[in-house]
Protein backbone atom coordinates (compact mmCIF):
# COMPACT_ATOMS: atom_id res chain seq x y z
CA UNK A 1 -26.46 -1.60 19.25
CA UNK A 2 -26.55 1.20 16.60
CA UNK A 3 -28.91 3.18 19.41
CA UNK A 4 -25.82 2.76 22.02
CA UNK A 5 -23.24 3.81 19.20
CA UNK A 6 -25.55 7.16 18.66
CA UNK A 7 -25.15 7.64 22.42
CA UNK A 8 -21.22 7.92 22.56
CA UNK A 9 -20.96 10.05 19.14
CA UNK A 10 -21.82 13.30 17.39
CA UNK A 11 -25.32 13.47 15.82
CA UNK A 12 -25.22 12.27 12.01
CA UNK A 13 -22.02 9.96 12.92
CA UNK A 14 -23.89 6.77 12.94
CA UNK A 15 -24.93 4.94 9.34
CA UNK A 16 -27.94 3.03 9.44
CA UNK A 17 -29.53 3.41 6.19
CA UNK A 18 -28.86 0.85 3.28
CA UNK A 19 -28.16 3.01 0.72
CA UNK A 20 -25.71 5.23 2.54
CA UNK A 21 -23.74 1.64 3.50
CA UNK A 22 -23.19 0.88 0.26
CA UNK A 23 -20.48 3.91 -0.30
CA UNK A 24 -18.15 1.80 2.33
CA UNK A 25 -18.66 -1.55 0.38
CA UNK A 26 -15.31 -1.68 -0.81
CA UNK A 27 -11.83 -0.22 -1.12
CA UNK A 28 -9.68 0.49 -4.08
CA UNK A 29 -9.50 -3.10 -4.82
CA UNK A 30 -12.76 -2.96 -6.19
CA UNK A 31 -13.61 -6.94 -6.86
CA UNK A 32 -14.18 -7.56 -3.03
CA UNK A 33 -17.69 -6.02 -1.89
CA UNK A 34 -19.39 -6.19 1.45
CA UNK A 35 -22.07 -3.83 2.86
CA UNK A 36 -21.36 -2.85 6.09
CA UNK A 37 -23.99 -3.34 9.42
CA UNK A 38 -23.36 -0.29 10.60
CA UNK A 39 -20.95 2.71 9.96
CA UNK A 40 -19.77 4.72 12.47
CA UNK A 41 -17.72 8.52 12.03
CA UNK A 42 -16.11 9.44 15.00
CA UNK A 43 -14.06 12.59 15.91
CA UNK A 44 -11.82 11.83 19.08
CA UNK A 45 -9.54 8.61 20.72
CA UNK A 46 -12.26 8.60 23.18
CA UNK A 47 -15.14 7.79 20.67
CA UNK A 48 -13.43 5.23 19.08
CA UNK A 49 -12.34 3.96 22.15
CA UNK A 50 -16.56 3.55 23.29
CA UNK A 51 -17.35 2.16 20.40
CA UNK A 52 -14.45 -0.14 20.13
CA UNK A 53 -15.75 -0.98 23.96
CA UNK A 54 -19.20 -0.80 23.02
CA UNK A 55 -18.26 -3.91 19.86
CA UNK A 56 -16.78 -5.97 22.56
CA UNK A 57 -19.64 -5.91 24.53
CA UNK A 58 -21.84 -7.55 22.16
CA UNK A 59 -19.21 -9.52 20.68
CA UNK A 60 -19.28 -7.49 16.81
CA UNK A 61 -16.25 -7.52 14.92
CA UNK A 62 -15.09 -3.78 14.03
CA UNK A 63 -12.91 -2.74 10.80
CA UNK A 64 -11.49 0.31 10.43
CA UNK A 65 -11.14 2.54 7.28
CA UNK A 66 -9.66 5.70 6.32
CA UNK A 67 -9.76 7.21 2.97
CA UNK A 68 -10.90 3.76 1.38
CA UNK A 69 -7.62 3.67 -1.33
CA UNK A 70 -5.97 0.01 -0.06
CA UNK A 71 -5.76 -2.06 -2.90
CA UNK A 72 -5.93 -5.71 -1.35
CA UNK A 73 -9.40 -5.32 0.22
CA UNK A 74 -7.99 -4.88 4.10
CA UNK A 75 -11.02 -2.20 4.67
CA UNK A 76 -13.30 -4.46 3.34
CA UNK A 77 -16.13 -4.28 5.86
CA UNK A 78 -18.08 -6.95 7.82
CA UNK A 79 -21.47 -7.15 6.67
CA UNK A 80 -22.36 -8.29 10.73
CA UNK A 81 -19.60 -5.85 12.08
CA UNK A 82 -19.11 -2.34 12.57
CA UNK A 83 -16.99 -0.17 10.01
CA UNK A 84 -15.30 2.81 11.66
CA UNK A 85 -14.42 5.57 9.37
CA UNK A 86 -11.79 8.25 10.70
CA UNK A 87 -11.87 10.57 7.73
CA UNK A 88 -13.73 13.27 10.31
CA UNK A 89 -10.17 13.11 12.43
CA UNK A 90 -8.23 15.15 9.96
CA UNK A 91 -6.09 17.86 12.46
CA UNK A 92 -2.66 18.12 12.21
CA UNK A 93 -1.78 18.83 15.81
CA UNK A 94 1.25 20.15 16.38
CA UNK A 95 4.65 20.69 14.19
CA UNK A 96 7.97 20.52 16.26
CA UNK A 97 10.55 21.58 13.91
CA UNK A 98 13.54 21.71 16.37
CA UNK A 99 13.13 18.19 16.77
CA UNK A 100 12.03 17.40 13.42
CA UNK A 101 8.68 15.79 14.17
CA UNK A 102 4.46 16.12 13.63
CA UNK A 103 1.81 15.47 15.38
CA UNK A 104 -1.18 14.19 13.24
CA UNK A 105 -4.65 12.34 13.46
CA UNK A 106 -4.84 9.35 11.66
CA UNK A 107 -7.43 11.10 8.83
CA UNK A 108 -4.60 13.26 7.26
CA UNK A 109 -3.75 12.87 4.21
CA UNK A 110 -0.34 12.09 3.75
CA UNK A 111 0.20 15.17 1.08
CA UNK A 112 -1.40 17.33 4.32
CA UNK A 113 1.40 16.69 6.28
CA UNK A 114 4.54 17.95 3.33
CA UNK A 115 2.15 21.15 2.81
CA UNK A 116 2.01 21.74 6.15
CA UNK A 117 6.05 21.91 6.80
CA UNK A 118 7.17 22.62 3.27
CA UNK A 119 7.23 26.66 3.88
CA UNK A 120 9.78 25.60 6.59
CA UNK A 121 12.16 23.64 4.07
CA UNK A 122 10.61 20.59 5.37
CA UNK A 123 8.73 17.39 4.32
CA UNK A 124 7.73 14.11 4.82
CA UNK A 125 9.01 11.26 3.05
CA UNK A 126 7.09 8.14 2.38
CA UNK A 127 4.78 9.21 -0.72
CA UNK A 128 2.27 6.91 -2.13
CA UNK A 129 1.20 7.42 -5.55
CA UNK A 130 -2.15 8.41 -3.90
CA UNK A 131 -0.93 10.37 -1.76
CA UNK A 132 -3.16 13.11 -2.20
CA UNK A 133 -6.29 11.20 -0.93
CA UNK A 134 -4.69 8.84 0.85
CA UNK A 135 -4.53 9.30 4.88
CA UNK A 136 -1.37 8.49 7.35
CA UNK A 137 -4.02 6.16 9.53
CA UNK A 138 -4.33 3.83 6.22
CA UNK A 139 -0.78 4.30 5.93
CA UNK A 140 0.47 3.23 9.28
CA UNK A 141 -1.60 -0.18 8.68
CA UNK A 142 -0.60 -0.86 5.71
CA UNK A 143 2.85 0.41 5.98
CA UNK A 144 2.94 2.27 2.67
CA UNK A 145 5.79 3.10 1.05
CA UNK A 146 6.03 4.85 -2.45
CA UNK A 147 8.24 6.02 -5.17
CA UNK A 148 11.12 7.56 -2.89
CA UNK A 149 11.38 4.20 -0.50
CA UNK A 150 14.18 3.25 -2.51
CA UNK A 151 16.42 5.66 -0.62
CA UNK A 152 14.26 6.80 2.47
CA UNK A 153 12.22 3.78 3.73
CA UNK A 154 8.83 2.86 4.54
CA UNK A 155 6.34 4.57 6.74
CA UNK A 156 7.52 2.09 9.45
CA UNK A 157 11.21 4.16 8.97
CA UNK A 158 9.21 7.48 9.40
CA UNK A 159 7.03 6.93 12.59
CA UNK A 160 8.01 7.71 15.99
CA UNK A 161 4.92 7.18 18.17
CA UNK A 162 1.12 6.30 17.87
CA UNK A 163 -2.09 6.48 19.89
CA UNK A 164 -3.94 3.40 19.64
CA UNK A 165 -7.05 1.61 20.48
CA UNK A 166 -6.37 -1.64 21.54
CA UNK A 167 -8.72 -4.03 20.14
CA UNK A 168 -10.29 -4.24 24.16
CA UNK A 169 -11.00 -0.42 23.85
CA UNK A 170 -8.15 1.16 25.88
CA UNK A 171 -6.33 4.18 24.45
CA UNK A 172 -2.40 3.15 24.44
CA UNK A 173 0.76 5.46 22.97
CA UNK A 174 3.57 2.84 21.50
CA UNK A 175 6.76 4.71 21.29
CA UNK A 176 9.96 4.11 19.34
CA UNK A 177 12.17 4.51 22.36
CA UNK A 178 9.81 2.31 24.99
CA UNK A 179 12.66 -0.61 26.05
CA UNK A 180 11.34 -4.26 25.24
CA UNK A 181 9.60 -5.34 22.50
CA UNK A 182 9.16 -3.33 19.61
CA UNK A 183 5.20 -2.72 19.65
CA UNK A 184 5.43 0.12 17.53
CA UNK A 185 7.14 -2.06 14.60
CA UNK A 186 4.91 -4.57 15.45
CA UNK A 187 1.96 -2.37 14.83
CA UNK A 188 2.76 -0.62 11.69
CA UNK A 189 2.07 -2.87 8.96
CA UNK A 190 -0.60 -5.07 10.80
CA UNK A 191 -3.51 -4.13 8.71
CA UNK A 192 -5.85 -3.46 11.14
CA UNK A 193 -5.44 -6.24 12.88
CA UNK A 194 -3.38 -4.88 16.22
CA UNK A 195 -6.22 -2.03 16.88
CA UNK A 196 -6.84 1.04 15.24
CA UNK A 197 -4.98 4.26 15.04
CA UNK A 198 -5.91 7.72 16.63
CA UNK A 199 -3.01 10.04 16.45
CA UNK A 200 0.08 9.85 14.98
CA UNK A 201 4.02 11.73 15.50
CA UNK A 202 6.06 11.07 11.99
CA UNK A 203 9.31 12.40 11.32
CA UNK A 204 10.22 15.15 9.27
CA UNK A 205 12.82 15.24 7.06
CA UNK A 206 14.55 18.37 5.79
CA UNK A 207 14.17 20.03 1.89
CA UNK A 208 17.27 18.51 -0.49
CA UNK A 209 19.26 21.04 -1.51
CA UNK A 210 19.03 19.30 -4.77
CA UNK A 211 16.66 17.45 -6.90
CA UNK A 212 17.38 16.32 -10.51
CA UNK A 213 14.98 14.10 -12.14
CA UNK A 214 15.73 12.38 -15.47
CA UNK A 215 13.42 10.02 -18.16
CA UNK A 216 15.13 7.37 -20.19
CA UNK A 217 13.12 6.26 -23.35
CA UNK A 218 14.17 2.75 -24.12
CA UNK A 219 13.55 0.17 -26.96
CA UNK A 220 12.69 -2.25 -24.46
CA UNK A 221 11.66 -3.46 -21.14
CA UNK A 222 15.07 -5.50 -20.88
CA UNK A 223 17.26 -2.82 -21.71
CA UNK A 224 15.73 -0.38 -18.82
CA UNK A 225 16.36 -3.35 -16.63
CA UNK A 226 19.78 -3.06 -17.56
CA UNK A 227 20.16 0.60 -17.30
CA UNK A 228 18.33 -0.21 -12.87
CA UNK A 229 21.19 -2.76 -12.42
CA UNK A 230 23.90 -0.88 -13.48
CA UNK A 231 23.18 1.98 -11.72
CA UNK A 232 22.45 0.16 -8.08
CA UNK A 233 25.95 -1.27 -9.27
CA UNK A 234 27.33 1.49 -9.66
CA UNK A 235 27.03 2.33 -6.13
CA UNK A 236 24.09 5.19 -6.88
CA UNK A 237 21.25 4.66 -4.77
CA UNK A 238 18.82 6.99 -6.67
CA UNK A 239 15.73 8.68 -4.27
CA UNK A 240 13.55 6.42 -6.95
CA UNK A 241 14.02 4.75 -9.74
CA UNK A 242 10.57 4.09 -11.58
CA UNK A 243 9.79 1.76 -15.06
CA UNK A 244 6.95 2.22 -16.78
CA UNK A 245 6.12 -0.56 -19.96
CA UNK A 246 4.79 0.10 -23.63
CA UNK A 247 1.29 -0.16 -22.60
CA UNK A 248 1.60 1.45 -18.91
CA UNK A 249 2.63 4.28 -21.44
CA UNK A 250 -0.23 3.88 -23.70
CA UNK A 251 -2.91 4.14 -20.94
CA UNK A 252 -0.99 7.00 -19.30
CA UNK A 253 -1.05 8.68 -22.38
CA UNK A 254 -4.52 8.59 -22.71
CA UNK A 255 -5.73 9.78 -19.52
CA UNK A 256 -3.02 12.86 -18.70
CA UNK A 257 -1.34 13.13 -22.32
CA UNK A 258 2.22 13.48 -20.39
CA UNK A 259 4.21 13.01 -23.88
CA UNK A 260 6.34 10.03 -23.14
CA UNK A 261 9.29 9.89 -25.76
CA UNK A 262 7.56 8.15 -29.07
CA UNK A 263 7.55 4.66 -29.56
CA UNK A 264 9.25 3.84 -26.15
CA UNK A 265 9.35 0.19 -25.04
CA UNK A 266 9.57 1.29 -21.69
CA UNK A 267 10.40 4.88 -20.03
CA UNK A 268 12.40 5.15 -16.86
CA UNK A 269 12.51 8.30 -14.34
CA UNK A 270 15.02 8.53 -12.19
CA UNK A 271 15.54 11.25 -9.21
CA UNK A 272 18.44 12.08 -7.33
CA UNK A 273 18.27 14.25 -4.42
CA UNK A 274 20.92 15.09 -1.50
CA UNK A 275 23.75 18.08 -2.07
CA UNK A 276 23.97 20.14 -5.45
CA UNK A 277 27.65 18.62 -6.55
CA UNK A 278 26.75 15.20 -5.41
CA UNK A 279 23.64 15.29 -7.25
CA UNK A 280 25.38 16.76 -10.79
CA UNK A 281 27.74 13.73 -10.49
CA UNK A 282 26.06 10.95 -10.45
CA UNK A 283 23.09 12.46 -12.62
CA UNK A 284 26.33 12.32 -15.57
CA UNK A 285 26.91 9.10 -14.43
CA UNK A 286 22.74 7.61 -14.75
CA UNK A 287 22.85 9.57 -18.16
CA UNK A 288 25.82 7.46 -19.25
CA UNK A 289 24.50 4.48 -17.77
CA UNK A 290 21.37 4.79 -19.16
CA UNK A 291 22.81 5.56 -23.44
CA UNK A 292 24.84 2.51 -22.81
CA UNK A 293 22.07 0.48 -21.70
CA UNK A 294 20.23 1.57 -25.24
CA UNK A 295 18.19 4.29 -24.42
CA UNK A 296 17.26 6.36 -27.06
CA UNK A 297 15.94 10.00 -25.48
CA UNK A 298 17.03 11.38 -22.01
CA UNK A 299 15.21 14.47 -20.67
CA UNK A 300 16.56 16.29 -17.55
CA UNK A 301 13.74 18.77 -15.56
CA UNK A 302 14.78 21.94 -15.57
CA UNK A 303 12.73 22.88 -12.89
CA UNK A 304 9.81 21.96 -10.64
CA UNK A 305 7.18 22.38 -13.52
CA UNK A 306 8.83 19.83 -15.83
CA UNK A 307 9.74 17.60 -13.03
CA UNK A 308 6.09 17.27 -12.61
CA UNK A 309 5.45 16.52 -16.17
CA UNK A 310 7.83 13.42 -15.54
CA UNK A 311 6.09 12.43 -12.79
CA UNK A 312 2.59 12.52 -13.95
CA UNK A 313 2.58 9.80 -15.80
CA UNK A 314 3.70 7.22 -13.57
CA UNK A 315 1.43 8.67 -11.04
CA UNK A 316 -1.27 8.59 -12.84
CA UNK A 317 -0.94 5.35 -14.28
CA UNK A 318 -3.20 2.89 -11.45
CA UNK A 319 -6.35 4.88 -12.62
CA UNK A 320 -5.31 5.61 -16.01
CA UNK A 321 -5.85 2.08 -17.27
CA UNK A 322 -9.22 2.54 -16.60
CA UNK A 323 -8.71 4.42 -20.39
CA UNK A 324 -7.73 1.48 -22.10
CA UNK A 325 -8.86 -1.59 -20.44
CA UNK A 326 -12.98 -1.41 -18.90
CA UNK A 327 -11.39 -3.83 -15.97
CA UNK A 328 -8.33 -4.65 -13.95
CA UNK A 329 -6.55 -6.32 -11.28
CA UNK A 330 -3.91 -4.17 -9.81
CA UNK A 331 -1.31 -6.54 -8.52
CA UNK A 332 1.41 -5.82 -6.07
CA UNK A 333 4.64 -8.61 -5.57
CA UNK A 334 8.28 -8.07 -5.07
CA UNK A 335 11.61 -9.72 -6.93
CA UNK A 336 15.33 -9.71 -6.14
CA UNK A 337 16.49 -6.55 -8.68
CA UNK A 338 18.77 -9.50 -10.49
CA UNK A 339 15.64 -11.76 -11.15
CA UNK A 340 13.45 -8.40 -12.63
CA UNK A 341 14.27 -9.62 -17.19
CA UNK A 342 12.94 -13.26 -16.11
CA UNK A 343 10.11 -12.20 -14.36
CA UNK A 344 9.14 -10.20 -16.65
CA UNK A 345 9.90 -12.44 -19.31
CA UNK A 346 7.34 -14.57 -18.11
CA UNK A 347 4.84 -12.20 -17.15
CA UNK A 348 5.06 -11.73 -21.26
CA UNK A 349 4.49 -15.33 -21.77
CA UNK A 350 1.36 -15.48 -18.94
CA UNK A 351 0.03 -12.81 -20.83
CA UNK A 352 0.11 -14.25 -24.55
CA UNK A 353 -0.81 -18.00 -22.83
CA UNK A 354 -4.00 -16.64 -21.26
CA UNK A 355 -5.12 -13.51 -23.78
CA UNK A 356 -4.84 -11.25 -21.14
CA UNK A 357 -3.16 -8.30 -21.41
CA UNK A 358 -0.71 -6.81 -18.62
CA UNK A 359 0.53 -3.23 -18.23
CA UNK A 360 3.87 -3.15 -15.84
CA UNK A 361 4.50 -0.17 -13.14
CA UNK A 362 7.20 -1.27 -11.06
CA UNK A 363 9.68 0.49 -8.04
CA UNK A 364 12.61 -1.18 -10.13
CA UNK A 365 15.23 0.21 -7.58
CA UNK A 366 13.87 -2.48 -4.97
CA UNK A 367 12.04 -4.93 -7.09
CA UNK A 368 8.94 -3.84 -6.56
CA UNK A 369 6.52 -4.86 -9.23
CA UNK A 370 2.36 -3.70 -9.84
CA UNK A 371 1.33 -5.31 -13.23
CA UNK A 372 -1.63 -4.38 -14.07
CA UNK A 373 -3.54 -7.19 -15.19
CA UNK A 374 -6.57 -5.88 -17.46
CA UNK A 375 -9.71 -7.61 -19.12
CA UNK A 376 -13.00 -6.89 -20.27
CA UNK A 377 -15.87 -8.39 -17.29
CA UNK A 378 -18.56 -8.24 -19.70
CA UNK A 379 -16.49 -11.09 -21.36
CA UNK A 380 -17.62 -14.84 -19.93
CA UNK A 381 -14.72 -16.37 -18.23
CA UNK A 382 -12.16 -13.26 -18.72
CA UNK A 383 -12.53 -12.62 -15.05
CA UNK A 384 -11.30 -15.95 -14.01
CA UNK A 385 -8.74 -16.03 -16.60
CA UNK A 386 -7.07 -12.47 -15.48
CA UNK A 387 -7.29 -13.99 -11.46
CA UNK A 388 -5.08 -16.80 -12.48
CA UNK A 389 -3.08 -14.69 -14.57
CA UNK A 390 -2.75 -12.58 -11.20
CA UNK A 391 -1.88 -15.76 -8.61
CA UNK A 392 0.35 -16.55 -11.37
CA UNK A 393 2.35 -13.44 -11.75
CA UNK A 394 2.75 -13.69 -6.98
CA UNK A 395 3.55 -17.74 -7.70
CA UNK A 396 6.42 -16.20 -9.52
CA UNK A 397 7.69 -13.55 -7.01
CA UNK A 398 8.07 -16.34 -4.50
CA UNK A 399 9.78 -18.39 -6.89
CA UNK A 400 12.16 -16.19 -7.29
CA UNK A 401 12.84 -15.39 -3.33
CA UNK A 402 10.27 -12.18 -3.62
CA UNK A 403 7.16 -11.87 -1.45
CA UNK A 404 3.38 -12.06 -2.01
CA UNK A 405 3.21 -7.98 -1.31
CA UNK A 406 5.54 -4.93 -1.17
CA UNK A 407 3.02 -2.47 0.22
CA UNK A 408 -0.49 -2.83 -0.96
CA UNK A 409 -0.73 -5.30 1.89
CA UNK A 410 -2.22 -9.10 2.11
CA UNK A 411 -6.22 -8.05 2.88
CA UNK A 412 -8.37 -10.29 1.89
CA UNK A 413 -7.03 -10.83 -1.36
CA UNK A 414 -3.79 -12.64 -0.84
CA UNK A 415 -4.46 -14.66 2.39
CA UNK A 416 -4.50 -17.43 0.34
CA UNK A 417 -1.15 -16.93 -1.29
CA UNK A 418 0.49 -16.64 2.61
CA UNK A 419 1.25 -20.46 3.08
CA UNK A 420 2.99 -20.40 -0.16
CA UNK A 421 5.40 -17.71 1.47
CA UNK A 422 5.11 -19.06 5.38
CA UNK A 423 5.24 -22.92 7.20
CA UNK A 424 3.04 -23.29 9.11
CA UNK A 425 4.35 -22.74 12.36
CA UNK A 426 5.16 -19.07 10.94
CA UNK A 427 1.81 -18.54 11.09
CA UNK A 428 1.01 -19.92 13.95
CA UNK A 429 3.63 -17.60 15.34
CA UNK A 430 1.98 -14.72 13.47
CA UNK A 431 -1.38 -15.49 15.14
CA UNK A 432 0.25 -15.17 18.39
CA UNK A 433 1.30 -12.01 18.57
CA UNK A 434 -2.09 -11.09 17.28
CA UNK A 435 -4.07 -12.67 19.93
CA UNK A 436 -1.36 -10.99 22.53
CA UNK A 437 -3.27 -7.71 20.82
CA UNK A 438 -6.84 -9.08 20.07
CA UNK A 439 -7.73 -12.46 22.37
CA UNK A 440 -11.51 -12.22 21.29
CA UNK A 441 -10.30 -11.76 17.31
CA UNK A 442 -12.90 -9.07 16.21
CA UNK A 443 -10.26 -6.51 15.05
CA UNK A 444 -10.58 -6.43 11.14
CA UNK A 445 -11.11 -10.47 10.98
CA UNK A 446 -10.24 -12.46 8.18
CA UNK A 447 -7.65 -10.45 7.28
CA UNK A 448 -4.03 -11.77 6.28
CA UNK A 449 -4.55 -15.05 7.61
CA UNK A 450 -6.32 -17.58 5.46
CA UNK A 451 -7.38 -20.00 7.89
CA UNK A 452 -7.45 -17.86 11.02
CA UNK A 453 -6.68 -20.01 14.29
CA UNK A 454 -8.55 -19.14 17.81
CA UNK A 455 -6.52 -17.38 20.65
CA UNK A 456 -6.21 -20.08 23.40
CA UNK A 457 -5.95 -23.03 20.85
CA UNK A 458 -2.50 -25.23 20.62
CA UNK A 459 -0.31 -24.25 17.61
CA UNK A 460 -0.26 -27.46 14.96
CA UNK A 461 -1.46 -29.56 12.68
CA UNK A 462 -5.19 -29.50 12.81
CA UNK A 463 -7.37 -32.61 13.38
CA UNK A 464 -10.67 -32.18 11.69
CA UNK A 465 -12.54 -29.06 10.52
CA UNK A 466 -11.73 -25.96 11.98
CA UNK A 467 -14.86 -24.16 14.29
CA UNK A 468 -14.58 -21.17 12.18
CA UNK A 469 -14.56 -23.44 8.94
CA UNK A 470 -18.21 -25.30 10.39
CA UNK A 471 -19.68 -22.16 10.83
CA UNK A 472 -18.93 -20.27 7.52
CA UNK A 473 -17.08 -17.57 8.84
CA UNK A 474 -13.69 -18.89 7.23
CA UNK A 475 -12.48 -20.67 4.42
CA UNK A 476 -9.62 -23.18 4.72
CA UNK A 477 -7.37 -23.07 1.32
């Protein structure tokens, strides 16, 4: 097979050799390994369509992978599949600034695309905290969102066609104004799973006029909470509104020394964009907010230097735990804004039950919450202790009407936790749009689903062990 792959793609752009498969073993999410069978690093739709075409005629599953940053293992390869790597598709393809739009292949990164357009007084919106290695492919299948999708929405809000390959190896364009179903919604977001993505046309979003961005030092975690309420209250709806706890400051420290106020329970930025006398107004009105919620130091940026001080230490702080902690799980689970003090409240009391320490990073405007759950692996049994910790910390999200995942995506690390959040005819629904887009089920497999059910079958209650279950190739939970 790897012989036929060679036939349909540039010299060099099929992986063979052992030790060269090992750099595609994981994603971000680091605690989920698999070595590849083959890798393959094509440059066109029309490759990936032959090999895509190529898989299906031996009946190998395919995964595809972009920059390798997803933090729930949904690029983890296939160890008898084929890993498709786009980061060679990297052209941005045309700009159309009368009509506000890109063109882009799916190996951009999504930084690429605001340098591109920013000379124009233009941008583009969704902005993951990796953003600067991260590409728009990994993006559309995960549906990434970032600090700013408070205000401006999801990549899902910011996509108005793709080029796909359908998991049968035809090259299709979804489009937001096709009439019927909405494929392209349906797509972005589906991990993989749907078919993989060759080009991209994203919206573009014109320059602020105004951007003020302001940290709140505060005692505590509780009283920042207090400060996010009353200003969603208040009728402000902030471009982000980002929390940062005592030890998410700690770590940051370390790593980028971005001189947090000292002895801050937990920091809050907050940025406000849109016209300049809009923006003055209700920047008085988060500062007041935010001294009557107890905090103790406010700093405004006075310009785009210092608003990048502010900012580095939140996005820094994923990798700069690394500083104080030798492991960690970075978690990703979502609250109602209201329920934020108990979670976090019991987050506290997870972490003093178990020893384990967490650091908290959370979107507080929507809920969105990333504890980082650290422990030492060279410790016997602190690995299993910081997982259930982690399951923990998503048991509580759904308890309080959250969800398992706000944009990291399910992978292969939460499948499990989907049954606490879906019945199982939700699934089963679920499963059928995917086999509408895969019948044979070798796009990305095991993915999402824990028990994955075969295109064809009758949705219900299963009698007996499941085919997939007899052969090893799935797990039921």
């Amino acid at each position: 097979m790897a012989r036929r792959l060679a036939a349909v793609l540039p010299p060099g752009a099929v992986i063979t050799d052992p030790v060269r498969l090992r750099t595609y073993e994981c994603d971000g999410l680091t605690h989920h390994r698999a070595v590849p069978g083959v890798v393959v690093l094509p440059e066109t739709a029309g490759q990936i369509a032959a090999v895509v075409r190529i898989c299906n005629e031996y009946g190998v599953p395919f995964v595809a992978r972009g920059a390798g940053t997803g933090l729930s293992g949904g690029a983890l390869p296939r160890t008898d599949g084929v890993l498709v790597v786009t980061s060679r598709m990297r052209r941005v393809l045309e700009v159309d600034l009368p009509n506000r739009r890109a063109v882009v292949e799916p190996g951009v990164t999504n930084l690429a695309i605001t340098e591109a357009v920013r000379p124009h007084g233009y941008y583009y919106a969704p902005d993951p905290s990796s953003q600067q290695v991260c590409t728009i492919g990994g993006n559309v299948a995960e549906n990434s969102g970032g600090a700013h999708c408070l205000k401006y929405g999801f990549t899902v809000n910011h996509v108005l066609a793709l080029e796909i390959v359908t998991p049968d190896g035809d090259i299709v364009t979804l489009d937001a104004d096709d009439p019927g179903y909405d494929l392209l919604g349906a797509f972005v977001g589906s991990e993989g799973t749907l078919g993989i993505t060759t080009k991209v046309t994203v919206r573009l979003l014109r320059a602020p006029e105004a951007v003020t961005t302001l940290l709140a030092a505060f005692g505590s975690i509780e009283q920042g909470g207090r400060a996010v309420s009353a200003i969603i209250g208040g009728g402000i709806v902030p471009a982000a509104i980002e929390m940062m706890d005592a030890l998410a400051i700690e770590a940051a420290e370390a790593a980028v020394a971005c001189a947090y106020p000292a002895g801050a329970g937990a920091v809050l930025i907050v940025e406000l964009d849109g016209p300049a006398a809009e923006t003055a107004l209700q920047s008085a009105e988060v500062e007041r907010v935010c001294l009557e919620s107890g905090a103790f130091e406010l700093r405004t940026a006075a310009d785009p230097a210092e608003r990048a001080a502010i900012w580095k230490g939140r996005r820094s702080a994923f990798a700069a735990v690394g500083r104080i902690s030798p492991a960690y799980i970075v978690q990703d689970g979502v609250v109602p804004r209201t329920a934020l003090p108990g979670v976090l409240a019991s987050i506290d009391r997870l972490s003093a039950e178990h020893g384990i320490r967490v650091a908290n990073v959370f979107h507080a405007g929507d809920g969105n919450l990333h504890p980082l759950v650290l422990f030492d692996d060279a410790e016997p049994g602190a690995a299993e202790r910081a997982e259930a910790v982690s399951g923990r910390i998503l048991d509580l999200c759904v308890e309080h009407g959250g969800s398992i995942t706000g944009e990291h995506g399910v992978g292969v690390d939460k499948a499990r936790y989907m049954p606490k959040m879906f019945t199982d005819d939700d699934l089963d629904t679920m499963q059928l749009v995917r086999c509408a887009f895969d019948s044979r089920g070798l796009s990305n497999p095991g993915k999402v689903f824990p028990t994955p059910r075969l295109c064809g079958e009758v949705p219900g209650v299963r009698r007996g062990a499941h085919p997939l279950v007899e052969s090893g190739r799935a797990e039921q939970f």
